[in-house]
PDB file of N, CA and C in Angstrom:
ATOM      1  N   UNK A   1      -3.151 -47.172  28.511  1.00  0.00           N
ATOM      2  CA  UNK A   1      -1.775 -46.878  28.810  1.00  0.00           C
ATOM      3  C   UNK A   1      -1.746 -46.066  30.105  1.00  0.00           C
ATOM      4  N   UNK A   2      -0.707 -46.450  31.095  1.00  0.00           N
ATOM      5  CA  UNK A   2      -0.812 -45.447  32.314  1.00  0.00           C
ATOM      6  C   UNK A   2       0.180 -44.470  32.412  1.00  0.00           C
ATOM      7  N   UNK A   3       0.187 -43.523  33.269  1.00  0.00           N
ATOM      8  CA  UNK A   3       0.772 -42.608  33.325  1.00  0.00           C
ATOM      9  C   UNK A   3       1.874 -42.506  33.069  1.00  0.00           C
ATOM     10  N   UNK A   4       2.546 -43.457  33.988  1.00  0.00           N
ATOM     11  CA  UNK A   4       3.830 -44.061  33.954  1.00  0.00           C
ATOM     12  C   UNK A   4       4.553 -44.465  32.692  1.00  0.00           C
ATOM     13  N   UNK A   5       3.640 -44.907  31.814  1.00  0.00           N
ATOM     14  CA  UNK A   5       4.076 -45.205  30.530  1.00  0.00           C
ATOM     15  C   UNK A   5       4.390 -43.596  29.693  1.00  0.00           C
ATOM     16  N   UNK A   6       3.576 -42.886  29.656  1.00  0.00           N
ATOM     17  CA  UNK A   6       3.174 -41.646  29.020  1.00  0.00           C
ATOM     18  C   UNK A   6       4.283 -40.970  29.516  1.00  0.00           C
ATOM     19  N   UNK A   7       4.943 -40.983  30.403  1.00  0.00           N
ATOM     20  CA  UNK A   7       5.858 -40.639  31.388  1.00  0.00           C
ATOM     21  C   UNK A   7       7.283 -40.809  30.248  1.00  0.00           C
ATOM     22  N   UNK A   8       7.599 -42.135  30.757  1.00  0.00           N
ATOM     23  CA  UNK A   8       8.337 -42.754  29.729  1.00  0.00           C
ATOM     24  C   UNK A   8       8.419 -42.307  28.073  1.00  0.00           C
ATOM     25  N   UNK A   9       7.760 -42.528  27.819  1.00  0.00           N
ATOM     26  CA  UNK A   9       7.698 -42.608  26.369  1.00  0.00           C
ATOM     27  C   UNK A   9       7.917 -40.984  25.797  1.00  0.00           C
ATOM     28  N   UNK A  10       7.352 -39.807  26.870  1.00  0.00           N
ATOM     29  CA  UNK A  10       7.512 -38.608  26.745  1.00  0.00           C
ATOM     30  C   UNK A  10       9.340 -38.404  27.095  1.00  0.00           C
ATOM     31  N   UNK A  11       9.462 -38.631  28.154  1.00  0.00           N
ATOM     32  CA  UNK A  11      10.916 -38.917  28.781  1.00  0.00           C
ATOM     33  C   UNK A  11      12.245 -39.120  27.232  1.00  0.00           C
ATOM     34  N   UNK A  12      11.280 -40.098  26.671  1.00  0.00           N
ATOM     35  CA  UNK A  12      12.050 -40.867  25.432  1.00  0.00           C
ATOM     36  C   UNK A  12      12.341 -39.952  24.284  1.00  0.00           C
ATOM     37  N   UNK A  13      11.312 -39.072  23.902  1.00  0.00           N
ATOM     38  CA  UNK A  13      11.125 -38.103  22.774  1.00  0.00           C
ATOM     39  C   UNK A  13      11.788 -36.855  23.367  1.00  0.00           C
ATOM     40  N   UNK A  14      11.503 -36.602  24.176  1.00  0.00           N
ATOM     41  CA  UNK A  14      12.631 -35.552  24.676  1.00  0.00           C
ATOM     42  C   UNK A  14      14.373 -35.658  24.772  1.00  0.00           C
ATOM     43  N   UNK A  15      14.703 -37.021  25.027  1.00  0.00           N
ATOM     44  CA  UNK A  15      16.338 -37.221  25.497  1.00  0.00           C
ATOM     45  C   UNK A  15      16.791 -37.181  23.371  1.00  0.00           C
ATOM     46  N   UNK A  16      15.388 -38.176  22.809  1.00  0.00           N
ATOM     47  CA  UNK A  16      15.501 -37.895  21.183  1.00  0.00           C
ATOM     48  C   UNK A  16      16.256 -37.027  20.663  1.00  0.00           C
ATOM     49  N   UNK A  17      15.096 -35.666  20.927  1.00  0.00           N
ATOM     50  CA  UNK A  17      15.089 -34.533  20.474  1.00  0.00           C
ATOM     51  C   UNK A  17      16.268 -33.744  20.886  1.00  0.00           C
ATOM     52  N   UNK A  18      16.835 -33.895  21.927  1.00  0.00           N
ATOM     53  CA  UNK A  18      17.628 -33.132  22.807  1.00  0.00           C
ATOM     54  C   UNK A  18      19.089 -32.630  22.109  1.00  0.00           C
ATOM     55  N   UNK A  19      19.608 -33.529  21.182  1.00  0.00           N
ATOM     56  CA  UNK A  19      20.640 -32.914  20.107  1.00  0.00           C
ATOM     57  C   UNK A  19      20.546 -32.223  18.772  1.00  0.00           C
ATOM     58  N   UNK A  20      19.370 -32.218  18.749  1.00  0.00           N
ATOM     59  CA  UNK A  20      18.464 -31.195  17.498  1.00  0.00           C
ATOM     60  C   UNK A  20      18.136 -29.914  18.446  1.00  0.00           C
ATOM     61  N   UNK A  21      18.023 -30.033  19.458  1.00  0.00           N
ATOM     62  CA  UNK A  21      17.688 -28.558  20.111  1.00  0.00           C
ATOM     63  C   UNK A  21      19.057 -27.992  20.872  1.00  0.00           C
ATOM     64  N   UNK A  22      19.948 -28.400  21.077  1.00  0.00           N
ATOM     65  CA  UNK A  22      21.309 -28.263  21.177  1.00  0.00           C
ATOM     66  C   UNK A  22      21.990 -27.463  20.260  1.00  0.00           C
ATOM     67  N   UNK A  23      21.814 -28.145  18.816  1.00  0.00           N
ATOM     68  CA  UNK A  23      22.963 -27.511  17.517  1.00  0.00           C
ATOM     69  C   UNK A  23      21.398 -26.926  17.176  1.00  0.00           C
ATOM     70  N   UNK A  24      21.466 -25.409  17.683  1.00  0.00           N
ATOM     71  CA  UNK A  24      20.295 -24.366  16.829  1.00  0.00           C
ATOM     72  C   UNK A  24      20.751 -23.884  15.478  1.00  0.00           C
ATOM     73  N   UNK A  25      19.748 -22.964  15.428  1.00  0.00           N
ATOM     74  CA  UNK A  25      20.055 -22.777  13.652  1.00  0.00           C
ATOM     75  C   UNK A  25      21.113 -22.117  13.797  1.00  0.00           C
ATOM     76  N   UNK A  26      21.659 -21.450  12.623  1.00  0.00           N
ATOM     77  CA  UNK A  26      22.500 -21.038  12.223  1.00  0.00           C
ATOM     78  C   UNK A  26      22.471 -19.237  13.067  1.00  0.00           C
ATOM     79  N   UNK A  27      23.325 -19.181  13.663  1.00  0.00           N
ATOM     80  CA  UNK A  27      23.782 -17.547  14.049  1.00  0.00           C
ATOM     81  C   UNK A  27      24.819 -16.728  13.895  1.00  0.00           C
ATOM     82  N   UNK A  28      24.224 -15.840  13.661  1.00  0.00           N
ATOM     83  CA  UNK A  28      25.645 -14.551  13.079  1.00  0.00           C
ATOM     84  C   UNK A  28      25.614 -13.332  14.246  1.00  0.00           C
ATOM     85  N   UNK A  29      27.036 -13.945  14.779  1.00  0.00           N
ATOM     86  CA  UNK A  29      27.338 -12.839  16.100  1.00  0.00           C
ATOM     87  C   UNK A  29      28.614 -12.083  15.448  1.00  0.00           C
ATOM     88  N   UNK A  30      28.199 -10.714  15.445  1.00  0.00           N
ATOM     89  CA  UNK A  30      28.730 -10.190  15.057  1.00  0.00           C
ATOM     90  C   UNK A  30      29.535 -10.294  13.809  1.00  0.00           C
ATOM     91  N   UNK A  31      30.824 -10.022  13.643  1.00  0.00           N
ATOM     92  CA  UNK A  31      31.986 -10.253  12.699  1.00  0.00           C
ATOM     93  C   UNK A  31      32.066 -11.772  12.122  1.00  0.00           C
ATOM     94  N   UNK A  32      31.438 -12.549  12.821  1.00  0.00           N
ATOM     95  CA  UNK A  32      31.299 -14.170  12.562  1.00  0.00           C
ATOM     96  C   UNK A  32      30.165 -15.126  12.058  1.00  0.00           C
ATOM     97  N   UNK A  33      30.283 -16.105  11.517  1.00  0.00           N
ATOM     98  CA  UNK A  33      29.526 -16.731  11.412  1.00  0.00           C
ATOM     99  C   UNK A  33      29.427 -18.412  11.789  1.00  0.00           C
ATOM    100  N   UNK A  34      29.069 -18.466  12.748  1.00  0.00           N
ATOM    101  CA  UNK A  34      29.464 -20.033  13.599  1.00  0.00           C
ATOM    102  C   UNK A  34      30.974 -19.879  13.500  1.00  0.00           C
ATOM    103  N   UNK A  35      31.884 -19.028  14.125  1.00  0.00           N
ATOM    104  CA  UNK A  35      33.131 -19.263  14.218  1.00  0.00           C
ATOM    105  C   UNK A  35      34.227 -18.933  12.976  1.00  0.00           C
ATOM    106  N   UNK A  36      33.538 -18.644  12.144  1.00  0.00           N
ATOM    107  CA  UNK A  36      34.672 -18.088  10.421  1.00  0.00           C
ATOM    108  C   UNK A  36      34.049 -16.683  10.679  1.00  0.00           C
ATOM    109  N   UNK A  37      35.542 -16.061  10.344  1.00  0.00           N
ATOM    110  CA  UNK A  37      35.250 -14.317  10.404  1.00  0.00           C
ATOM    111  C   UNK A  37      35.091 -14.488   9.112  1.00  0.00           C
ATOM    112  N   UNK A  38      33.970 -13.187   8.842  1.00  0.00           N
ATOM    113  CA  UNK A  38      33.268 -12.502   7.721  1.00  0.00           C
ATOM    114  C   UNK A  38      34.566 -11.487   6.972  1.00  0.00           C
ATOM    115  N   UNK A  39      35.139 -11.831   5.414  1.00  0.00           N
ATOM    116  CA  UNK A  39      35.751 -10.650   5.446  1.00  0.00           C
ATOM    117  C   UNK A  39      35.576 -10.701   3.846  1.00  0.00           C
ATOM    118  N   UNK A  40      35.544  -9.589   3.624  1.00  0.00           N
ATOM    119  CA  UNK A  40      35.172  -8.852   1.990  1.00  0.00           C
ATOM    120  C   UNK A  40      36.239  -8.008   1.196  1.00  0.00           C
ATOM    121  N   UNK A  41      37.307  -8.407   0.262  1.00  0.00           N
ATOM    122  CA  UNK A  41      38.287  -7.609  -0.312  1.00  0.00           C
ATOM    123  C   UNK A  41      37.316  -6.920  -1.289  1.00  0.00           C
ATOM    124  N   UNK A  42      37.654  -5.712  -0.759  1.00  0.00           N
ATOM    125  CA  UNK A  42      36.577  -4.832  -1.517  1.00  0.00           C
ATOM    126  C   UNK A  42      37.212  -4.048  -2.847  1.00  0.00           C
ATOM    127  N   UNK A  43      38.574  -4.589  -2.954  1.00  0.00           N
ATOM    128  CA  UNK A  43      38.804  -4.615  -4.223  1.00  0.00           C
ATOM    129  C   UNK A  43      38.551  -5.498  -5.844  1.00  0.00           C
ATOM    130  N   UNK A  44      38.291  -6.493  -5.361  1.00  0.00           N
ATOM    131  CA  UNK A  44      38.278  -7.507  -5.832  1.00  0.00           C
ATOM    132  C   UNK A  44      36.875  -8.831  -5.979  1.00  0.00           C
ATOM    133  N   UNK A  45      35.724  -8.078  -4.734  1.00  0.00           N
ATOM    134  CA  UNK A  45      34.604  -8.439  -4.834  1.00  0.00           C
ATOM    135  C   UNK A  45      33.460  -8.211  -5.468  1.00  0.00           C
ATOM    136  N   UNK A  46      32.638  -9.309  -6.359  1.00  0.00           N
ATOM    137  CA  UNK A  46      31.683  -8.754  -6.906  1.00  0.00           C
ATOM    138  C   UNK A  46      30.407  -8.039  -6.366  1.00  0.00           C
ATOM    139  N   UNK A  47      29.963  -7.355  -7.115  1.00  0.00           N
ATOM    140  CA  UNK A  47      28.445  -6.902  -6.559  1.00  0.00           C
ATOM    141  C   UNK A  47      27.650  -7.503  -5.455  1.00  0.00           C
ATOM    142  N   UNK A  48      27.110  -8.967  -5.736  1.00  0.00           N
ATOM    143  CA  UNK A  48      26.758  -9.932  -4.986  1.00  0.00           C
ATOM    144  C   UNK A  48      27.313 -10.198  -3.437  1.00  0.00           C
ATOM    145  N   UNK A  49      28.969 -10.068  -3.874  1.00  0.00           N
ATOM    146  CA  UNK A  49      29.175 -10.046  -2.736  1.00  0.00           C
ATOM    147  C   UNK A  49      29.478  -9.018  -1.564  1.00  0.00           C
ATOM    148  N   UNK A  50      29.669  -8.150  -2.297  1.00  0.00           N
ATOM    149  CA  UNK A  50      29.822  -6.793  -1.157  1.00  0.00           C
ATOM    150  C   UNK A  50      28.109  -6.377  -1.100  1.00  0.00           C
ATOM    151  N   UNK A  51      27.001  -7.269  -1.509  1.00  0.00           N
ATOM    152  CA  UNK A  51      25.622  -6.395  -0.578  1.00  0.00           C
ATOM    153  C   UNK A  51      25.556  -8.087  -0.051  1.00  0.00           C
ATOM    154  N   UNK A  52      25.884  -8.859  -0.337  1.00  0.00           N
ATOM    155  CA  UNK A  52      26.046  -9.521   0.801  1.00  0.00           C
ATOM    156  C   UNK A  52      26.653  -9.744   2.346  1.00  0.00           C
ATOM    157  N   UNK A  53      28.226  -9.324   2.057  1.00  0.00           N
ATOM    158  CA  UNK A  53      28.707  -9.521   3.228  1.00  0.00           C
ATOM    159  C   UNK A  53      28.887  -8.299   3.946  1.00  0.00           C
ATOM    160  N   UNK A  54      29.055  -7.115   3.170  1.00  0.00           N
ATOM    161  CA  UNK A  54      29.022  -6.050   4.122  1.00  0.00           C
ATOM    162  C   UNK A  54      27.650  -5.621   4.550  1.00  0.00           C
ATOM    163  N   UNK A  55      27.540  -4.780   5.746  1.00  0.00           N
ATOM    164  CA  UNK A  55      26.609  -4.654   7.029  1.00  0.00           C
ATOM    165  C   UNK A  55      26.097  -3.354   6.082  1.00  0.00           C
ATOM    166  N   UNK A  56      24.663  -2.951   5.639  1.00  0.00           N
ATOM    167  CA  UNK A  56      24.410  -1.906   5.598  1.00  0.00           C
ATOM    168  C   UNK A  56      24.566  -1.594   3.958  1.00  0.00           C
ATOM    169  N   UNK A  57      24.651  -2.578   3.380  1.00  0.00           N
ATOM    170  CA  UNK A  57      25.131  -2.071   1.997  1.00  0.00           C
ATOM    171  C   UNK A  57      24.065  -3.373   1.110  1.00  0.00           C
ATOM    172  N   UNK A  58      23.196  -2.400   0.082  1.00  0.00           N
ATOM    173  CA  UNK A  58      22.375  -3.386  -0.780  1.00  0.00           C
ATOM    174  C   UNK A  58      22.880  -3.184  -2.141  1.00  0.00           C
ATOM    175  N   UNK A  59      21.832  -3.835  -3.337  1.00  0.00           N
ATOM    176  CA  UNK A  59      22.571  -3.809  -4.227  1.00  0.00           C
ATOM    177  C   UNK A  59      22.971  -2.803  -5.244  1.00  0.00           C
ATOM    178  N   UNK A  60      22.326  -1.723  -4.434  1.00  0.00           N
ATOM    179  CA  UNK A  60      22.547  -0.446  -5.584  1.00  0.00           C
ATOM    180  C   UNK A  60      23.800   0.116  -4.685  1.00  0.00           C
ATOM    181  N   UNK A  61      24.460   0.159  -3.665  1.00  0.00           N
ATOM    182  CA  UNK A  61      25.674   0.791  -3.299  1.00  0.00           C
ATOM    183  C   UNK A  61      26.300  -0.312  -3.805  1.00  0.00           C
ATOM    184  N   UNK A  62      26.285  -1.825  -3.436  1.00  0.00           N
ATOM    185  CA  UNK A  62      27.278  -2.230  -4.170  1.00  0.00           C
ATOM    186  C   UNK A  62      27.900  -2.045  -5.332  1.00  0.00           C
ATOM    187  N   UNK A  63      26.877  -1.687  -6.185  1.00  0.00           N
ATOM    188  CA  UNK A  63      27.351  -1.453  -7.801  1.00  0.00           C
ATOM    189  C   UNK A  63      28.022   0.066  -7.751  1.00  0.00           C
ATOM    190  N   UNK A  64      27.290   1.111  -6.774  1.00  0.00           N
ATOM    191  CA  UNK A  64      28.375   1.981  -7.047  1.00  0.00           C
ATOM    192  C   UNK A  64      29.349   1.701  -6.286  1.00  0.00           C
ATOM    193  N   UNK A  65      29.825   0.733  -5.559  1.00  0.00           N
ATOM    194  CA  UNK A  65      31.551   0.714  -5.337  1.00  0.00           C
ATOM    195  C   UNK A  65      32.255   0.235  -6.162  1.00  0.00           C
ATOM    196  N   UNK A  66      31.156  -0.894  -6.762  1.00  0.00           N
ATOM    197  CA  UNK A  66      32.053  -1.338  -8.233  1.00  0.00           C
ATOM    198  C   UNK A  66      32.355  -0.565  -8.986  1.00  0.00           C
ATOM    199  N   UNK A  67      31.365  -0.184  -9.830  1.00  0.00           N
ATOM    200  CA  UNK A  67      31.725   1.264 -10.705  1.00  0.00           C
ATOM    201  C   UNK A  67      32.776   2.628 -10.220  1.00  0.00           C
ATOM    202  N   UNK A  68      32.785   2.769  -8.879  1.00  0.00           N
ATOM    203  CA  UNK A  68      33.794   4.147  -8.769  1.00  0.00           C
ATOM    204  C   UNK A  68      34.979   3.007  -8.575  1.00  0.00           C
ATOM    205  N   UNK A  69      35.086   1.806  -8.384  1.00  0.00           N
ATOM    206  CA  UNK A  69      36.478   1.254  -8.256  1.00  0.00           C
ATOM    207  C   UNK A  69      36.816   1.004  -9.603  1.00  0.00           C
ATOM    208  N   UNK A  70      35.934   0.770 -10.755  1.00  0.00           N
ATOM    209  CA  UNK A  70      36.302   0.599 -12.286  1.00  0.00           C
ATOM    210  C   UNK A  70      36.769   1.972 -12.704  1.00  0.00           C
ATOM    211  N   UNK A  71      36.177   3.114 -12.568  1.00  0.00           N
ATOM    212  CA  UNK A  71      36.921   4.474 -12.732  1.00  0.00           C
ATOM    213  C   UNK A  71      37.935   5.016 -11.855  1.00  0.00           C
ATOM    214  N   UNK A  72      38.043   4.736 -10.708  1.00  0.00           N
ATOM    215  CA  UNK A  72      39.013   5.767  -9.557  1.00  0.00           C
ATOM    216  C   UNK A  72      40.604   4.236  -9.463  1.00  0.00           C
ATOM    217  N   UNK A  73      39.974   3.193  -9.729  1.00  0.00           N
ATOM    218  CA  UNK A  73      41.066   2.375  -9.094  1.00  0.00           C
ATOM    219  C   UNK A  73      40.651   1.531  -7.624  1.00  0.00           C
ATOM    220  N   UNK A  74      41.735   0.674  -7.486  1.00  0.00           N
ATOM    221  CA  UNK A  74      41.700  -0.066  -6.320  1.00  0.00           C
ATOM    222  C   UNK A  74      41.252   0.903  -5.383  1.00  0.00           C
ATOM    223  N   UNK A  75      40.588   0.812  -4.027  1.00  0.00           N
ATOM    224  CA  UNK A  75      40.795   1.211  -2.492  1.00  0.00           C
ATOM    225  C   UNK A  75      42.195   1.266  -2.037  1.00  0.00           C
ATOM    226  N   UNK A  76      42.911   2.243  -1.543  1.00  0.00           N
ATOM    227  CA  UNK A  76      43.529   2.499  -0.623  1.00  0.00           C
ATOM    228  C   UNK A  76      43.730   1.841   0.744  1.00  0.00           C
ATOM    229  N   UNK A  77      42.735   2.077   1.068  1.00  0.00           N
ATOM    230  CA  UNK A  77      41.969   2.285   2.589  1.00  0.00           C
ATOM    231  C   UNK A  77      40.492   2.082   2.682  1.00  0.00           C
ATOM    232  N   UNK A  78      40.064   1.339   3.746  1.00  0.00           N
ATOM    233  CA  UNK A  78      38.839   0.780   4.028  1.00  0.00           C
ATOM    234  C   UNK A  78      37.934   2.774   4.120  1.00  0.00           C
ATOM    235  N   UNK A  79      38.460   3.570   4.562  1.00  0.00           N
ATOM    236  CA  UNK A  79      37.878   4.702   4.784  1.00  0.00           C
ATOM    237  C   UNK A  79      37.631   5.658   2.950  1.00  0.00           C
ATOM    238  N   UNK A  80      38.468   4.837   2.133  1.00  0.00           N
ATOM    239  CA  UNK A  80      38.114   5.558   0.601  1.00  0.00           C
ATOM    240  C   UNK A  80      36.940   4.803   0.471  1.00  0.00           C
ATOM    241  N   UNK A  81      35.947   4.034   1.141  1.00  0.00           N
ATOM    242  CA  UNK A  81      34.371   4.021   0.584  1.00  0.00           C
ATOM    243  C   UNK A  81      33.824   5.006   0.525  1.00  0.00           C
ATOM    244  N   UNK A  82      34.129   5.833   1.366  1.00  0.00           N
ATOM    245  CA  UNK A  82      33.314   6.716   1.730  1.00  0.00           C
ATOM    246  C   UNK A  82      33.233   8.319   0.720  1.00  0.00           C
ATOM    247  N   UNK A  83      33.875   7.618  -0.139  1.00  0.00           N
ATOM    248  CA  UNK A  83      34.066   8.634  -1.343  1.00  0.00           C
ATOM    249  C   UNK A  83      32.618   8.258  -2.295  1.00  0.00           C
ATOM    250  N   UNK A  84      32.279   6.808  -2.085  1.00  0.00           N
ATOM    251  CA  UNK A  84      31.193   6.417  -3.226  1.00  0.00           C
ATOM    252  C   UNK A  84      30.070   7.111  -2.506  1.00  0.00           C
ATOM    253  N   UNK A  85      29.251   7.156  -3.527  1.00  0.00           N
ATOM    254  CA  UNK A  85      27.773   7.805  -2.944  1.00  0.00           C
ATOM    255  C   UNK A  85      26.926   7.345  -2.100  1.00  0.00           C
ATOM    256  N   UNK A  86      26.570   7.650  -0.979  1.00  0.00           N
ATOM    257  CA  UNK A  86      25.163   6.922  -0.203  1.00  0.00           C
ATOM    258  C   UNK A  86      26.155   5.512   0.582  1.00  0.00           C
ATOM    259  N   UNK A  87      27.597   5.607   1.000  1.00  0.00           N
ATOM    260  CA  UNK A  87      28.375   5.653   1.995  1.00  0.00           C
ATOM    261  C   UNK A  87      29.131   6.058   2.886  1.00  0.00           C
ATOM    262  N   UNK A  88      28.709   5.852   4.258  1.00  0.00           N
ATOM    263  CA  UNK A  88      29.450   7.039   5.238  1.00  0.00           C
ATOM    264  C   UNK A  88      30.149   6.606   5.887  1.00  0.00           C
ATOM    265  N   UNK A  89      30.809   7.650   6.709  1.00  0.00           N
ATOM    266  CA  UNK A  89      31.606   6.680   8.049  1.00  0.00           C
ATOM    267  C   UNK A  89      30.910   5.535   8.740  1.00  0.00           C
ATOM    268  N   UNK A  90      29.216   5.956   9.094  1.00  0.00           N
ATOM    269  CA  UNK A  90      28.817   5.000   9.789  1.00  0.00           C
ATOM    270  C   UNK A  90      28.567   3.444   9.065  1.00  0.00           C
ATOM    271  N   UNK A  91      28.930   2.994   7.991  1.00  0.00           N
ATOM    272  CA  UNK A  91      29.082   2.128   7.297  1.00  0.00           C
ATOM    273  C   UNK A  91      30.245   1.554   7.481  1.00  0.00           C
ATOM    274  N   UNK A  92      31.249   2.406   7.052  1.00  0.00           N
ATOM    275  CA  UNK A  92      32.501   2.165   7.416  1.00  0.00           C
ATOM    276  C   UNK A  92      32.915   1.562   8.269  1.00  0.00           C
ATOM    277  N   UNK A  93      32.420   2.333   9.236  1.00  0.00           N
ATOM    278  CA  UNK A  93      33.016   1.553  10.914  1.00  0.00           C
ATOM    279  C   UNK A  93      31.884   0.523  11.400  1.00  0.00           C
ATOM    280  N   UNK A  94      30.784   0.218  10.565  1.00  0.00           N
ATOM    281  CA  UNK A  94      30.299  -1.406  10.870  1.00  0.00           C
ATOM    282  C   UNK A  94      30.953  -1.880  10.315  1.00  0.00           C
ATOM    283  N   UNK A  95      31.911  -1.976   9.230  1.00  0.00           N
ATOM    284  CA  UNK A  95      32.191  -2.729   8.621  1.00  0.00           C
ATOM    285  C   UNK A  95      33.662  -3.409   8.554  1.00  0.00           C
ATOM    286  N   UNK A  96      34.303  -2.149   9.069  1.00  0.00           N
ATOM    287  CA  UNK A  96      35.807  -2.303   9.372  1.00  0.00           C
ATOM    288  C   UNK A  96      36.488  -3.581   9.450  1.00  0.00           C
ATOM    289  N   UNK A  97      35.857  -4.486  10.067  1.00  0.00           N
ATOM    290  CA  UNK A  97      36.606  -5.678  10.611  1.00  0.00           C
ATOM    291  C   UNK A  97      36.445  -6.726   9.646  1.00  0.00           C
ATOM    292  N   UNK A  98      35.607  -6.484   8.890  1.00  0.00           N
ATOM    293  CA  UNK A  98      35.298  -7.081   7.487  1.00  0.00           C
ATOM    294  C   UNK A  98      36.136  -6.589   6.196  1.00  0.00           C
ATOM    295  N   UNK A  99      36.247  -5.480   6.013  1.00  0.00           N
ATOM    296  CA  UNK A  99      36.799  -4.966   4.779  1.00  0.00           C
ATOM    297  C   UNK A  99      38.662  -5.325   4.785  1.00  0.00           C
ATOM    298  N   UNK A 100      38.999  -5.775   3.782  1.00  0.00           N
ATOM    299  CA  UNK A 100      40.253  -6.385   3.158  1.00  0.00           C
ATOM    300  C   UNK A 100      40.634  -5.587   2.238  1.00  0.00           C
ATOM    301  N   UNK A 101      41.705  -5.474   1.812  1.00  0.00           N
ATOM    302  CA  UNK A 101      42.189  -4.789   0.535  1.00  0.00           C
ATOM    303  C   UNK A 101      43.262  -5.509  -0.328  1.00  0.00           C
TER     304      UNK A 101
END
């Protein structure tokens, strides 16, 4: 086979490939995810999902937001997290643009 061919045929697997390397994996910029904003009613979300979607929060804060929201009541305000334990402002304000009520 000559160069020219190798040429080609490389030429070929590349123009292939070229819309698989285009649509990359999946990315999360910021507040988004491929274009749908991220948002979490943190009244109303389970465990699962508030150490999922909020920034900074695993599954043992999630459960205590559940639990102080089963005793204290709904959220107010995205800033009454910060009443649960082992959440601060700086949680808060990653999260702001996410949190719903």
């Amino acid at each position: 086979m000559t160069v020219a061919k190798y040429k080609r045929y490389l030429s070929f697997i590349l123009l292939a490939l070229l819309p698989f390397v285009a649509y990359s994996a999946d990315e999360v910029k910021g507040d988004q995810y491929e274009g749908i904003d991220i948002e979490v009613n943190i009244n109303t979300a389970s465990t699962d999902e508030l150490a999922t979607l909020l920034l900074g929060v695993g599954e043992t804060k999630a459960q205590q937001i559940v639990a102080y929201r089963e005793v204290h009541g709904a959220f107010k305000h995205a800033d009454d997290l910060q009443q649960v334990k082992g959440i601060g402002q700086a949680t808060v304000d990653k999260n702001r643009s996410r949190i719903r009520l």
